[in-house]
N, C-alpha and C. Protein backbone atom coordinates (compact mmCIF):
# COMPACT_ATOMS: atom_id res chain seq x y z
N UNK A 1 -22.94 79.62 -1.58
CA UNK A 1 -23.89 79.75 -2.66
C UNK A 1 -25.30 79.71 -2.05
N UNK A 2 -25.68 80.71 -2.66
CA UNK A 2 -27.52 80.53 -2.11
C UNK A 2 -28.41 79.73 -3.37
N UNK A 3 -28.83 78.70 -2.80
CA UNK A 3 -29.76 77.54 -3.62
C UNK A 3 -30.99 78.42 -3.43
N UNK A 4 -31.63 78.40 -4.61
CA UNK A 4 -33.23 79.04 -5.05
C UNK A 4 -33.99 77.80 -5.00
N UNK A 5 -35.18 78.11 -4.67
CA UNK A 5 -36.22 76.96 -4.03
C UNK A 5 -36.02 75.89 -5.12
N UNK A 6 -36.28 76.49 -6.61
CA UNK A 6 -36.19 75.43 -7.77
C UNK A 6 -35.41 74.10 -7.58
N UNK A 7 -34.26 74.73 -7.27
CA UNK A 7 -33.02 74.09 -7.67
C UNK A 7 -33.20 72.48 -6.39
N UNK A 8 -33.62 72.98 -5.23
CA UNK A 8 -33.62 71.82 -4.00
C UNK A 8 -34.97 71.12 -4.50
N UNK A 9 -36.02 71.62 -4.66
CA UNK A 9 -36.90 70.62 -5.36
C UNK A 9 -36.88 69.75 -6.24
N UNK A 10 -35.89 69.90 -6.98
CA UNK A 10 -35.02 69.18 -8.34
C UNK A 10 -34.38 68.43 -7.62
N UNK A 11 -33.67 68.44 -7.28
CA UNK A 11 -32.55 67.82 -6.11
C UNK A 11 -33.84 66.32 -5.15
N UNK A 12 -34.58 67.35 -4.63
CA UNK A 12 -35.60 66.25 -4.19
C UNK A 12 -35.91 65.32 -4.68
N UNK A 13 -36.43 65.70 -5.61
CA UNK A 13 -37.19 64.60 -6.36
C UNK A 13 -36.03 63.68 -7.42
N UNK A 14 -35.30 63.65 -7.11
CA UNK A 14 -33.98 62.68 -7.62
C UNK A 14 -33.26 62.96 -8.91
N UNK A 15 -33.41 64.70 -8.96
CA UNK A 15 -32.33 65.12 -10.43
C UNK A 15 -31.22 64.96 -9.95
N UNK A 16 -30.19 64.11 -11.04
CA UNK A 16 -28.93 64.14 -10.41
C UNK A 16 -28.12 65.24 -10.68
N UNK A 17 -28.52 65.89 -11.41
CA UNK A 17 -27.57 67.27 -12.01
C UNK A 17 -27.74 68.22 -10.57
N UNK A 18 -28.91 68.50 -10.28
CA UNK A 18 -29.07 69.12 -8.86
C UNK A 18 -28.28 68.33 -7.90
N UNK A 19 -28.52 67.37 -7.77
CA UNK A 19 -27.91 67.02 -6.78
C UNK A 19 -26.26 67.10 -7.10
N UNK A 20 -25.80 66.79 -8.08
CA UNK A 20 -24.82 66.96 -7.71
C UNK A 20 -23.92 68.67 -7.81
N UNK A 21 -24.81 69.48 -8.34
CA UNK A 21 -24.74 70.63 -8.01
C UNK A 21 -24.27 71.20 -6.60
N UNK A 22 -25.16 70.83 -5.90
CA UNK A 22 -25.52 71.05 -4.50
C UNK A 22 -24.45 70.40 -3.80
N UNK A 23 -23.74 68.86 -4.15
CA UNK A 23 -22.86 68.34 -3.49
C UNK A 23 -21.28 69.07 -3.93
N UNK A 24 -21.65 69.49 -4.93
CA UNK A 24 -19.83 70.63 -5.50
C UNK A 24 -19.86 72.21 -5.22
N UNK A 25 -20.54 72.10 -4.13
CA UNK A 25 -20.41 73.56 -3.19
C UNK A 25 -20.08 73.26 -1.98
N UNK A 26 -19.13 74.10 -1.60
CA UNK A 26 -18.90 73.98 -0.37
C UNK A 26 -19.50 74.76 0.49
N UNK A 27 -20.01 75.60 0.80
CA UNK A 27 -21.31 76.70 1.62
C UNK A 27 -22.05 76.64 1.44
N UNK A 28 -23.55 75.58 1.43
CA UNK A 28 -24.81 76.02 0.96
C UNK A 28 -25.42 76.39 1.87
N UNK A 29 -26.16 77.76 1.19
CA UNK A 29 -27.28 78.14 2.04
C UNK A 29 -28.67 78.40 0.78
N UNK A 30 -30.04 79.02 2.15
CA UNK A 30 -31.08 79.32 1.32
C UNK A 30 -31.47 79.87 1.95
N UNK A 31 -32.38 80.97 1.25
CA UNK A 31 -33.54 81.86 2.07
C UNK A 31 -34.48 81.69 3.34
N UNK A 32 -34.56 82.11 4.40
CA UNK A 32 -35.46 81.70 4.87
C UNK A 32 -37.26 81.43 3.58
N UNK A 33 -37.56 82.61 3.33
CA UNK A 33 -38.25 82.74 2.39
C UNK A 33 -38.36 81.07 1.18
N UNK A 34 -37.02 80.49 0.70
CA UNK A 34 -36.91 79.52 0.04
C UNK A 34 -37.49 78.15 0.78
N UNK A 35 -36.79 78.54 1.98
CA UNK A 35 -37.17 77.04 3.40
C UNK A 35 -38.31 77.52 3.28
N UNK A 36 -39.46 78.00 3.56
CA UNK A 36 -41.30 77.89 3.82
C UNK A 36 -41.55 77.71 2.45
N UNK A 37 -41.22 78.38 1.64
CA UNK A 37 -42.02 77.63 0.03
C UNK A 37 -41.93 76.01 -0.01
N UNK A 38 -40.45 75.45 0.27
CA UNK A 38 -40.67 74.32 0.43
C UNK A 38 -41.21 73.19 1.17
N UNK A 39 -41.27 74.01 2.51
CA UNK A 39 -42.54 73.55 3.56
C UNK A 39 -43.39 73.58 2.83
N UNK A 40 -44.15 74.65 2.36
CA UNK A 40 -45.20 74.94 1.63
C UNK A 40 -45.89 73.71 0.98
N UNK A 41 -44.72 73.32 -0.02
CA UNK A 41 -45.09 72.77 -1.13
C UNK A 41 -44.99 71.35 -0.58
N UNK A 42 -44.76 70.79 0.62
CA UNK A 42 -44.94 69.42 0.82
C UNK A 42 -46.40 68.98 0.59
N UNK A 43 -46.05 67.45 0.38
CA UNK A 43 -47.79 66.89 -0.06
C UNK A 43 -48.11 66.51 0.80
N UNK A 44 -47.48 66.26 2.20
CA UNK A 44 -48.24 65.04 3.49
C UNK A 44 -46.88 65.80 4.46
N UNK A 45 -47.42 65.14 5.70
CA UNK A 45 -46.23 65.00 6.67
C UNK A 45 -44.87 64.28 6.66
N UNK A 46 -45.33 63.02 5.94
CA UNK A 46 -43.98 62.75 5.94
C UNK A 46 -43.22 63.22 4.40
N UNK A 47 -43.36 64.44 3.92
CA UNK A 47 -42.69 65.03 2.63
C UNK A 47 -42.28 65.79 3.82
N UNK A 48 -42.95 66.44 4.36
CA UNK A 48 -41.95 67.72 5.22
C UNK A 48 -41.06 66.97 6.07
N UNK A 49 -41.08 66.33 6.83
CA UNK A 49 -39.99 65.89 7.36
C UNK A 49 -38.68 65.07 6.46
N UNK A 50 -39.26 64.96 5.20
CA UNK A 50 -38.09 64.23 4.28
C UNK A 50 -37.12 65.78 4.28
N UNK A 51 -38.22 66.70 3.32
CA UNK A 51 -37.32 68.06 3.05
C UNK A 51 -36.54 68.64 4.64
N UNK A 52 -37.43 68.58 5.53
CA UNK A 52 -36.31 69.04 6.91
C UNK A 52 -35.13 68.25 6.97
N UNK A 53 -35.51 67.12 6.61
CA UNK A 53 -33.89 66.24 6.78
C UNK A 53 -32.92 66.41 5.99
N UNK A 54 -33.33 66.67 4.70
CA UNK A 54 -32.59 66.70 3.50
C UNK A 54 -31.96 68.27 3.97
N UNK A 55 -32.49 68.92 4.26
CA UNK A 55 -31.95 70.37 4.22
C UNK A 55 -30.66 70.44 5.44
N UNK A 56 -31.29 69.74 6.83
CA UNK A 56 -30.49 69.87 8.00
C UNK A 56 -29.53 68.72 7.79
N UNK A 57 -29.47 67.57 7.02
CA UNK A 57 -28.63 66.71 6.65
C UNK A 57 -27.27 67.13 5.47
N UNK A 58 -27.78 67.92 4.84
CA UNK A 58 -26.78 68.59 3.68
C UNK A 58 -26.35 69.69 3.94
N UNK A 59 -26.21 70.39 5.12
CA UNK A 59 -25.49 71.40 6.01
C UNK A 59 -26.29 72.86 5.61
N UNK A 60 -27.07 73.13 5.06
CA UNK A 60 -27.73 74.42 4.20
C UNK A 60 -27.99 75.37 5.95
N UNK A 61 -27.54 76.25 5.44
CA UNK A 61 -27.84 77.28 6.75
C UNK A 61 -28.48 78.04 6.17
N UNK A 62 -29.93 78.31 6.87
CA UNK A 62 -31.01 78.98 6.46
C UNK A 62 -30.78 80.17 7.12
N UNK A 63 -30.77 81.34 5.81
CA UNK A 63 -30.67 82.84 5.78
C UNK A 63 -31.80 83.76 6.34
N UNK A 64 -31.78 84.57 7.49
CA UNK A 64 -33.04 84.95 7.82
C UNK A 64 -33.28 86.39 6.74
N UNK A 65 -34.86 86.72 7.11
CA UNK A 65 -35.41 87.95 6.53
C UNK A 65 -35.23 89.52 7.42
N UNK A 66 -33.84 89.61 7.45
CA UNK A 66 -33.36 91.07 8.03
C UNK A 66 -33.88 92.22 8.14
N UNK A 67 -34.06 93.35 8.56
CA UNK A 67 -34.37 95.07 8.27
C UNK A 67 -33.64 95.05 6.52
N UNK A 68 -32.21 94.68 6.48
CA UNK A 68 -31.41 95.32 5.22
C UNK A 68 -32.15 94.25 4.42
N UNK A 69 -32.39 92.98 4.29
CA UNK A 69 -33.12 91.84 3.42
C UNK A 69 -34.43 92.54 2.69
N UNK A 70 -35.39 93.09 3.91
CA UNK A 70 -36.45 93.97 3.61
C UNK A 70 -36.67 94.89 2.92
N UNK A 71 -35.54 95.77 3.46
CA UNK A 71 -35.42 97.23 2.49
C UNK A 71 -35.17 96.81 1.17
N UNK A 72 -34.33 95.96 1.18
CA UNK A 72 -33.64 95.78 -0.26
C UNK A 72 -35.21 94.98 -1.27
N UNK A 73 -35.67 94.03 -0.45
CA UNK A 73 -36.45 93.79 -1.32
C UNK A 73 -37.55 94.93 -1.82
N UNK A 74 -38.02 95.50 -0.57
CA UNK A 74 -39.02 96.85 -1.21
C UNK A 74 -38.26 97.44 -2.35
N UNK A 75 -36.87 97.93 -2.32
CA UNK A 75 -36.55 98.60 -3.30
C UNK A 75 -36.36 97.88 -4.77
N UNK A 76 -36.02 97.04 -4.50
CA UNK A 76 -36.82 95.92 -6.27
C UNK A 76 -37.80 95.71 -6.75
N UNK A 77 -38.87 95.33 -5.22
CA UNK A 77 -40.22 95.28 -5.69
C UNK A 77 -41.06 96.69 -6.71
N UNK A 78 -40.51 97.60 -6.40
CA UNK A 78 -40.37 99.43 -6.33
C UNK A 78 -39.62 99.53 -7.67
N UNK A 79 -39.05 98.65 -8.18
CA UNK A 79 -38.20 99.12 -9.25
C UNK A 79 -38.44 98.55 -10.27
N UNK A 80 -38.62 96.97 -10.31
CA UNK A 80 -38.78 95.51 -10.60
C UNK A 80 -40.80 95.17 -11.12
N UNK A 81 -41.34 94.74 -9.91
CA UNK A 81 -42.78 94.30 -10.20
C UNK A 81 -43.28 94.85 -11.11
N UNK A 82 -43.54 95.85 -11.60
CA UNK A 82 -44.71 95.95 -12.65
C UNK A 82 -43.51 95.94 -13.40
N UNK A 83 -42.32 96.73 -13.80
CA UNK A 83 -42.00 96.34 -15.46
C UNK A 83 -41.27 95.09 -15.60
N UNK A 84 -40.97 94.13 -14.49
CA UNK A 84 -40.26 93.05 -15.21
C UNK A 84 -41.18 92.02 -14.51
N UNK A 85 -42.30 91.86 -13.69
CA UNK A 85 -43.06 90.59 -13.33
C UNK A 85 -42.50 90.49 -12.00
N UNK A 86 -41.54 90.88 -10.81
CA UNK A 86 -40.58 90.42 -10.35
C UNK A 86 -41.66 90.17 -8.47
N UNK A 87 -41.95 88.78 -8.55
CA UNK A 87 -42.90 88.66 -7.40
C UNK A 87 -41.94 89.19 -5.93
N UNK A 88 -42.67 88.70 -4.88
CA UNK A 88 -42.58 88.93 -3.55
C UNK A 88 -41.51 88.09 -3.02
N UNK A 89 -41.40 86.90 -3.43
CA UNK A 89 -40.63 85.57 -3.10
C UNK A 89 -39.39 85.94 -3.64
N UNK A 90 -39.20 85.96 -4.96
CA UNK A 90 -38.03 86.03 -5.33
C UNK A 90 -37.33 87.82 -5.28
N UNK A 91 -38.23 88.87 -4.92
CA UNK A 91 -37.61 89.93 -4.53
C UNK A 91 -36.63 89.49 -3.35
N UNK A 92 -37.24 88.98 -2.11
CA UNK A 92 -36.59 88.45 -1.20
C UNK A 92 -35.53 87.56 -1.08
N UNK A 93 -35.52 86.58 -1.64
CA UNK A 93 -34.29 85.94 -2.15
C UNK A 93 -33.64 86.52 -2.92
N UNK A 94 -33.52 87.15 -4.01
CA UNK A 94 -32.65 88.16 -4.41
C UNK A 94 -31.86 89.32 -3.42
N UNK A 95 -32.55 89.56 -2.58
CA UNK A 95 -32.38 90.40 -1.41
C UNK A 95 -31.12 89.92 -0.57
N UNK A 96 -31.98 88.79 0.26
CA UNK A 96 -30.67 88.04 0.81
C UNK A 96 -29.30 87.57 0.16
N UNK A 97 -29.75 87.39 -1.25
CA UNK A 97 -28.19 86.84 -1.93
C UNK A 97 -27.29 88.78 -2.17
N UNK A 98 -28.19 89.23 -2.43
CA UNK A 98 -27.28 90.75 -2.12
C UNK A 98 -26.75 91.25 -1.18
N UNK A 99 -27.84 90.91 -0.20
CA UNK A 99 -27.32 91.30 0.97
C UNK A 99 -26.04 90.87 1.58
N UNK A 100 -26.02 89.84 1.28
CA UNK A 100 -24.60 88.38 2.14
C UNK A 100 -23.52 88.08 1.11
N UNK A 101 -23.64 88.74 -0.55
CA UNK A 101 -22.46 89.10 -1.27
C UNK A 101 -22.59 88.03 -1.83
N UNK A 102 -23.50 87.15 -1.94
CA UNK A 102 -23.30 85.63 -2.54
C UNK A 102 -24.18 85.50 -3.91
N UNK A 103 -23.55 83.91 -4.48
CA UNK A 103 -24.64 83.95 -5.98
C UNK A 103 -25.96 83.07 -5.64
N UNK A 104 -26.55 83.62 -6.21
CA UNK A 104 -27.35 82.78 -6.29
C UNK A 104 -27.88 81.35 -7.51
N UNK A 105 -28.18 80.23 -7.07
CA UNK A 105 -28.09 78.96 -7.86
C UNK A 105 -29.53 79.33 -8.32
N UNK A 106 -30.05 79.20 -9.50
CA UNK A 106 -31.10 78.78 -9.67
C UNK A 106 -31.39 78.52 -11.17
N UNK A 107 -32.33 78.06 -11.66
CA UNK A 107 -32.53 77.48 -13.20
C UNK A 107 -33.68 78.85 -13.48
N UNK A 108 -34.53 79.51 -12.36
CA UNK A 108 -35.07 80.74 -12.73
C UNK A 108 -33.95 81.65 -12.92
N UNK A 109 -33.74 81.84 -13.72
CA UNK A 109 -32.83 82.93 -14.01
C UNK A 109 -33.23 84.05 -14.19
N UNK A 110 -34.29 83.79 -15.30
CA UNK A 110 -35.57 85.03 -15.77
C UNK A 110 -35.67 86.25 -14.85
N UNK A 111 -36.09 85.46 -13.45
CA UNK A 111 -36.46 85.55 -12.43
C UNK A 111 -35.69 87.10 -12.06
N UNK A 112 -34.62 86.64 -11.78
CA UNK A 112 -33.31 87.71 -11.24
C UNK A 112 -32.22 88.44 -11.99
N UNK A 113 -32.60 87.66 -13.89
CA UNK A 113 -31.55 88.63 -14.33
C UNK A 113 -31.72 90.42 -14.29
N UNK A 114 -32.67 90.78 -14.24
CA UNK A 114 -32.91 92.28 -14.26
C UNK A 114 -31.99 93.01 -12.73
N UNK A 115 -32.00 92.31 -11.98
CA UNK A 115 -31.72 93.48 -10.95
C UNK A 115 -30.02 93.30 -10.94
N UNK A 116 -29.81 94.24 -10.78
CA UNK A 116 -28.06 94.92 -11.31
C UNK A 116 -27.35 94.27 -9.82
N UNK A 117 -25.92 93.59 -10.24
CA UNK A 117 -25.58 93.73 -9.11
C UNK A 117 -25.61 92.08 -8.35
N UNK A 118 -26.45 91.42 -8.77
CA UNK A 118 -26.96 90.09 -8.86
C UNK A 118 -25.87 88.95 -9.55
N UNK A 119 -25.25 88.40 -8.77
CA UNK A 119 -24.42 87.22 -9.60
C UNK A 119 -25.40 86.19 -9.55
N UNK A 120 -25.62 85.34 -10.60
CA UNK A 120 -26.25 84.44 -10.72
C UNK A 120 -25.55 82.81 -11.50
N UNK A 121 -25.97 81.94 -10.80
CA UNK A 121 -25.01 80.86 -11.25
C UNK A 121 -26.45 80.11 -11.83
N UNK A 122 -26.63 80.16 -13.22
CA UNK A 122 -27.57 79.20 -14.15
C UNK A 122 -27.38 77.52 -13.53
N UNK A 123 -28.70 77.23 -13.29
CA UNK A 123 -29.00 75.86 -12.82
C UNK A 123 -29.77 75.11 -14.22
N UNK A 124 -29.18 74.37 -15.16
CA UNK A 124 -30.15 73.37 -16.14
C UNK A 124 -29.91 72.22 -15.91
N UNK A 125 -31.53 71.80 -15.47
CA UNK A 125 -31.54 70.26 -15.02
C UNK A 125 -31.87 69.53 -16.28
């Protein structure tokens, strides 16, 4: 299962529904793209090293941004951005979960229901 940034931030900050989401999968992964938003979004140094631990502690194998990851996202962004809102971030993560045949977890759903082809597993915390 590919976890969407949402869903591990929830998880972070001590939702137990996320968390235990996350603990009744057996494959988790995430975007590369998902891993730097959440770098991103740390408040200090020691938040990023909590989220590095949490991620490399809960087995998540971070998905890189491929040639086929790429293409695929241009061709959503191309299809997607102006009539359905569909940003840069989540073209890409959508990308990778297409690309690698997997669903994607997330409570944005909004986000990814438009593009065809997309399994999506609804996250409500």
């Amino acid at each position: 299962m590919l976890f969407d940034t949402d869903v591990i931030v929830w998880a972070l900050r001590g939702n137990q529904k996320a968390a235990a989401c996350i603990d009744a999968e057996p494959s988790l992964a995430l975007s590369a793209v998902s891993y730097m938003e959440l770098l991103k979004g740390s408040r200090d140094k020691d938040d990023q090293r909590l989220t590095i631990a949490f991620i490399r502690d809960m087995g998540f194998q971070t998905l890189p941004i491929g040639e086929n990851v790429s293409h695929r996202a241009i061709v959503y962004m191309e299809e997607f951005a102006l009539s359905h809102g569909l940003d840069l971030a989540d073209a890409l993560i959508a990308a990778t979960a297409a690309e690698r045949k997997i669903a994607i977890c997330t409570a944005n759903d909004k986000h990814y229901k438009t593009i065809p082809g997309l399994t999506i597993a609804r996250f409500r915390p």
